[in-house]
Structures are given as C-alpha cells and as structure tokens.
Protein backbone atom coordinates (compact mmCIF):
# COMPACT_ATOMS: atom_id res chain seq x y z
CA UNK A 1 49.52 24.75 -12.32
CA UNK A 2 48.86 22.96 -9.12
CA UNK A 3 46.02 20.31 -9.65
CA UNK A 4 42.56 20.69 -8.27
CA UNK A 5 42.07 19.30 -4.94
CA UNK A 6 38.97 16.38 -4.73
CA UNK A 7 35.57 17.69 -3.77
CA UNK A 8 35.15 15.57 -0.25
CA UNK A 9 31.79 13.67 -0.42
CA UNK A 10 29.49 14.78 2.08
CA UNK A 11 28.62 13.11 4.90
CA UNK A 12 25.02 11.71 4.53
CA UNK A 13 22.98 11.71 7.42
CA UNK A 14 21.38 8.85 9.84
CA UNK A 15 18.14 10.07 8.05
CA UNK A 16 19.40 10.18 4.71
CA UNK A 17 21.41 6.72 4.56
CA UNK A 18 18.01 5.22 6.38
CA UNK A 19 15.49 6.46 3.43
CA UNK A 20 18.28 5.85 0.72
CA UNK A 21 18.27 2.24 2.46
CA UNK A 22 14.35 1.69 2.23
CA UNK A 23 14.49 2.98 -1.52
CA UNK A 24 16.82 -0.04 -2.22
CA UNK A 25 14.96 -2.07 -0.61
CA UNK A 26 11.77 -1.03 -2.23
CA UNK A 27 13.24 -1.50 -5.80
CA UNK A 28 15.01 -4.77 -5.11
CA UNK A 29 11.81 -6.20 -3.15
CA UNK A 30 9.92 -5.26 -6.56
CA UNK A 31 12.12 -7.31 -8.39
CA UNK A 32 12.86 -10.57 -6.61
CA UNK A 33 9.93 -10.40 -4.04
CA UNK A 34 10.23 -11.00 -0.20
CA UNK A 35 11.89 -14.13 -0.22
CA UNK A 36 14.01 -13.88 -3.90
CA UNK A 37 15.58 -10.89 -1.85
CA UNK A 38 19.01 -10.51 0.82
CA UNK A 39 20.08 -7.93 2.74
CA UNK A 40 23.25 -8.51 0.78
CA UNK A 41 21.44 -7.05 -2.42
CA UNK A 42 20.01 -4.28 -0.87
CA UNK A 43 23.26 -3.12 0.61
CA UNK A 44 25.10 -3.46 -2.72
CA UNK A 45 21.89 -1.62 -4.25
CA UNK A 46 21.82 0.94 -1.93
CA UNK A 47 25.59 1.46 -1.92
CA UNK A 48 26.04 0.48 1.74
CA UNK A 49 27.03 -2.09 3.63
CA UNK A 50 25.04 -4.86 5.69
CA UNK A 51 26.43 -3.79 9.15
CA UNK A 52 25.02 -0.41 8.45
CA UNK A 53 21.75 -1.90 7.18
CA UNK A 54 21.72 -3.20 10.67
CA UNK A 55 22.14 -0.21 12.57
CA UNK A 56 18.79 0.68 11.09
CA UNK A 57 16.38 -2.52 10.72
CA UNK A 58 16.39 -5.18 13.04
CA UNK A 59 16.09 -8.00 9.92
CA UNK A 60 15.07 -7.71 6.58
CA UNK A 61 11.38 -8.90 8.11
CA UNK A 62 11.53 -5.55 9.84
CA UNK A 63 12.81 -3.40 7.14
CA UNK A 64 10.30 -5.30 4.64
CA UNK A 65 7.08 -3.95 7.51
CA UNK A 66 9.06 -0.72 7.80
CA UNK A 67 8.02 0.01 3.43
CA UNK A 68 4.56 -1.49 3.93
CA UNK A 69 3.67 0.39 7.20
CA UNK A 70 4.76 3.69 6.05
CA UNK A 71 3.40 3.57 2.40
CA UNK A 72 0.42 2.13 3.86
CA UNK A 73 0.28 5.31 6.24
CA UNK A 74 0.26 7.26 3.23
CA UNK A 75 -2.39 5.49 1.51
CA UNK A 76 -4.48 5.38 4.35
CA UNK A 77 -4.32 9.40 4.70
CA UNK A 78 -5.10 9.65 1.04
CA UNK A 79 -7.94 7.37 1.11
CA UNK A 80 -9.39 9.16 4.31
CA UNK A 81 -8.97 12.67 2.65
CA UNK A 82 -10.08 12.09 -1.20
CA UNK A 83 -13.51 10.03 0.57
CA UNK A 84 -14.35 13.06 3.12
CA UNK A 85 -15.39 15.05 0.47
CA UNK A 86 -18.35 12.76 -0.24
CA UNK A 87 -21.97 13.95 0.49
CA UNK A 88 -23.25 10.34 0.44
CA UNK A 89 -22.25 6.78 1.53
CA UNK A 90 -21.36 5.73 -2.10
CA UNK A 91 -20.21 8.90 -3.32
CA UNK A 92 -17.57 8.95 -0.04
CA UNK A 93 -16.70 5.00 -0.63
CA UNK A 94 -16.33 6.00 -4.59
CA UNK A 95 -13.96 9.19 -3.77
CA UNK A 96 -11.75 6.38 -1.36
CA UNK A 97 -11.63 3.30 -3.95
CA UNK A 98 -10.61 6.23 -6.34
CA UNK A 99 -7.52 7.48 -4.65
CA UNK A 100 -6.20 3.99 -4.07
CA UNK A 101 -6.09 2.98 -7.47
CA UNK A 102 -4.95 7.03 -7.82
CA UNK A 103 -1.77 6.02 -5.55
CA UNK A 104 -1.52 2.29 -7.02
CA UNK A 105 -0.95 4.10 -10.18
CA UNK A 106 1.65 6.53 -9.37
CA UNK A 107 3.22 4.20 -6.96
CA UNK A 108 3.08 0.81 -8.76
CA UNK A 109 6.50 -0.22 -8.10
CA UNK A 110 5.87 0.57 -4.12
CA UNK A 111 3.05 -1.60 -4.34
CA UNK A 112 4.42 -4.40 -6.41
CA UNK A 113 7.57 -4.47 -3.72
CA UNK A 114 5.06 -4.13 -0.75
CA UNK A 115 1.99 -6.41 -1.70
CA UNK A 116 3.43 -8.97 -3.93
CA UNK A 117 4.05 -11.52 -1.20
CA UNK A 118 0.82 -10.87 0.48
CA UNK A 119 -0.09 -14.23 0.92
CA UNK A 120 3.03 -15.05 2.45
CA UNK A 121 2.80 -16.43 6.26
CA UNK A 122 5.66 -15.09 7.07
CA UNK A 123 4.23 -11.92 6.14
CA UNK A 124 0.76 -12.69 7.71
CA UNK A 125 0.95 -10.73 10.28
CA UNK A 126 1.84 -7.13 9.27
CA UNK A 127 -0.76 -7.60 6.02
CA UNK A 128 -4.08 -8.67 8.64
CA UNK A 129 -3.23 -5.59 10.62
CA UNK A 130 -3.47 -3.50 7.64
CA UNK A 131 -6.51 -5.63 5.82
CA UNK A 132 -8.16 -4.43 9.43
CA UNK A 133 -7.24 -0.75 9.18
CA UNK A 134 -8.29 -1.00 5.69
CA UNK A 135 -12.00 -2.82 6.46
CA UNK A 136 -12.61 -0.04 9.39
CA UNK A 137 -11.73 3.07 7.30
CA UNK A 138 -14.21 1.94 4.69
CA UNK A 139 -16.93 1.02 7.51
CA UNK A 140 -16.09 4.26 8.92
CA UNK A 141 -17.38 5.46 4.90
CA UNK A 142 -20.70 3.57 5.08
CA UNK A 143 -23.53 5.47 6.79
CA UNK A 144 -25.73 2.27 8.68
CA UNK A 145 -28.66 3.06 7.32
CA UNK A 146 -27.41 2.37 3.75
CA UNK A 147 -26.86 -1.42 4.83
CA UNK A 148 -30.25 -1.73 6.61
CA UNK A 149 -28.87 -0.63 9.90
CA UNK A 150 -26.88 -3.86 9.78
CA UNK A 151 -23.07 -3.31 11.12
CA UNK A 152 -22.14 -6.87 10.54
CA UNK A 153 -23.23 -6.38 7.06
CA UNK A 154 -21.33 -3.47 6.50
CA UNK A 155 -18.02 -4.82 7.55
CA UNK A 156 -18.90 -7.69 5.47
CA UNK A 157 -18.86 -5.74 2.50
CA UNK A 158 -15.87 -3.51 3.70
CA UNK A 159 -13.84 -6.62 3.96
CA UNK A 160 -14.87 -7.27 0.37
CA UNK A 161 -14.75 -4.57 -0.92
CA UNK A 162 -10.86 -4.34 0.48
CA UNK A 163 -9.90 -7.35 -0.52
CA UNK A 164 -11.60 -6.97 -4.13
CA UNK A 165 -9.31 -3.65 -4.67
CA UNK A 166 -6.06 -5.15 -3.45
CA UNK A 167 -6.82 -8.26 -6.12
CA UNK A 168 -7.81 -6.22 -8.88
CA UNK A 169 -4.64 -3.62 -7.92
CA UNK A 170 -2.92 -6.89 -8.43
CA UNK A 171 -4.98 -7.92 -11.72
CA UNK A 172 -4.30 -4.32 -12.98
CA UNK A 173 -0.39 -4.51 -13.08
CA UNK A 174 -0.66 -7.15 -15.87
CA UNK A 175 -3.44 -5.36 -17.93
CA UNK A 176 -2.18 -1.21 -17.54
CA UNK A 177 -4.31 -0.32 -20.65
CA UNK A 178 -7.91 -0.62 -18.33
CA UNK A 179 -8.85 3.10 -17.71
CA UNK A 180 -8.32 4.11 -13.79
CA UNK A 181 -12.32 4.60 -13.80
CA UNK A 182 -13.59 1.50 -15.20
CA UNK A 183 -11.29 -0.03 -12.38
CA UNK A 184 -13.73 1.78 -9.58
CA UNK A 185 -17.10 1.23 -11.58
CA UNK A 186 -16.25 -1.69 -11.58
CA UNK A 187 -15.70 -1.88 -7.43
CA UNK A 188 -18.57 0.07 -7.06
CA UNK A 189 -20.84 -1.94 -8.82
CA UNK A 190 -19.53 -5.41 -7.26
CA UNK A 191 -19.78 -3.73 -3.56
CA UNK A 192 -21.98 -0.73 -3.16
CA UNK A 193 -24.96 -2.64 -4.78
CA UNK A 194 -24.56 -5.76 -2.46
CA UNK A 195 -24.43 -3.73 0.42
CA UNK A 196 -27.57 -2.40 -0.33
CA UNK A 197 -31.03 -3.64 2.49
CA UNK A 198 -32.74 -6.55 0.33
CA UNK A 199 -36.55 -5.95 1.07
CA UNK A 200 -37.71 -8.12 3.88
C-alpha cells in the first residue's frame, strides 16, 4: 500500500495574510498595549514573518491606525444607522450612544487593543481625528433648537458627551456586570439634560 501523498497547504492570498495579520495584531495589542507590543510578536502570532508584515504596513504605528481606522469605520456606520431611526434629538442621540456600547460589547477585545493607549502622544494624532468625527456625527444628531439655537453649545456637549462614552467604555471593561442600558441612562442623563436652553 503506497502511502498517502501530503495535502499541499494552500496558498493564502495578499488579502487573506493582510486581515490574518491585523487579527494578530489586534489580539496581541489587547494584551501588551501599543508600546508592550513588536512586530516580532505579531509575526510569530500571526504565523508570519516580519518581512512580510512589511510588505503590508509601513510600521507598526501604521498597522496600529490601520485596526483603529477601520473598526472605527465600522462603528461610525453603526452609530449613524441605529441613531437615524430617531424621531427626536434625544431619542436619535439615545439610539447612537446605544449602538456604541452595542459594538463595545461584542467587540471588547477590538476596543481594548484599539483605545487602550488613547492617551498616548504618539498616538495623538489618529485618536483627535476620530474624537472629531465622533463630536460631528453626534452634532449632526442634535436638532439646534434643542440647545437654544446655540451651535457652540451643541458641540460642547457632543465633545462631552464623546468623551464621557469612550471613559465609561473604558470604566465598563473592569465592572461587565452594569446592564448595557443603565450604561446609556446614564449618558443620557449626564448630556442630553445639560444641553438643554437654561431660561434667560
């Protein structure tokens, strides 16, 4: 009986090796942060090698943007969809703060890897652009007359109210028994109720 010939492995694609390179990074990023982190690691993770790594990302700066812009493009689309269904102002900016902590939930390793290091200057860059897209897509929420006609005061309270959800994304990593809900009441209450015209 002749013996069985091996299966060749199949090729993987430019595609393929790319995404199974930014999962590796993702995981590895979640466990030793931004700087705790080598592209030496995520080749071995990954099962590739850092010359291919290379072919692909620029640095491990660029790979690192790479995860955060295109989960962030995700997010962004989610947040946009879940908060057009909204008849009002609060009810649209409830529907948005919703499906973040929606995708922070099913995604909290993506976010741990991605947002850990937020405060990172090195990092500075890439997280302001997307704080911005994040203030205008809620300002874009907030009907002007619901903030006394005031734009400055709505982006105020958009930049707040962005920055509050990111914090408490963070907060709610160490303390996964708070209810999704109470985690937007919460939001809500902080934000939507400042924003609100104090009577001259």
């Amino acid at each position: 009986m002749s013996a069985e010939r091996p299966v060749p492995r199949r090729r993987l694609s430019a595609a393929e090796r790319r995404r199974r390179i930014l999962a590796a990074a993702q995981e590895v990023f979640a466990q030793r942060g931004y700087h705790g982190s080598s592209l030496d690691d995520i080749a071995k993770a990954s099962g590739t090698s850092k010359a291919l790594i290379y072919e692909h990302f620029d640095s491990k700066r660029a790979l690192h943007e790479t995860l955060i812009t295109e989960h962030a493009g995700a997010l962004f689309d989610r947040f946009q969809a879940n908060a057009a269904v909204g008849a009002t102002g609060e009810e649209r900016l409830r529907s948005g703060v919703d499906a973040f902590f929606g995708w922070v939930e099913e995604r909290h390793e993506a976010w741990r890897a991605l947002f850990r290091d937020a405060a990172d200057p090195e990092l500075a860059p890439v997280i302001d652009r997307l704080q911005a897209q994040a203030t205008a897509a809620i300002v874009a929420l907030v009907p002007p007359a619901d903030a006394g006609d005031d734009p400055r005061a709505i982006e105020m309270y958009a930049q707040l109210t962005s920055g509050a959800c990111q914090a408490l994304a963070n907060w709610w990593g160490e303390h996964p028994e708070v209810p999704r809900a109470e985690l937007v009441d919460r939001v809500i209450a902080f934000c939507w109720e400042g924003m609100k015209p104090r009577p001259s």
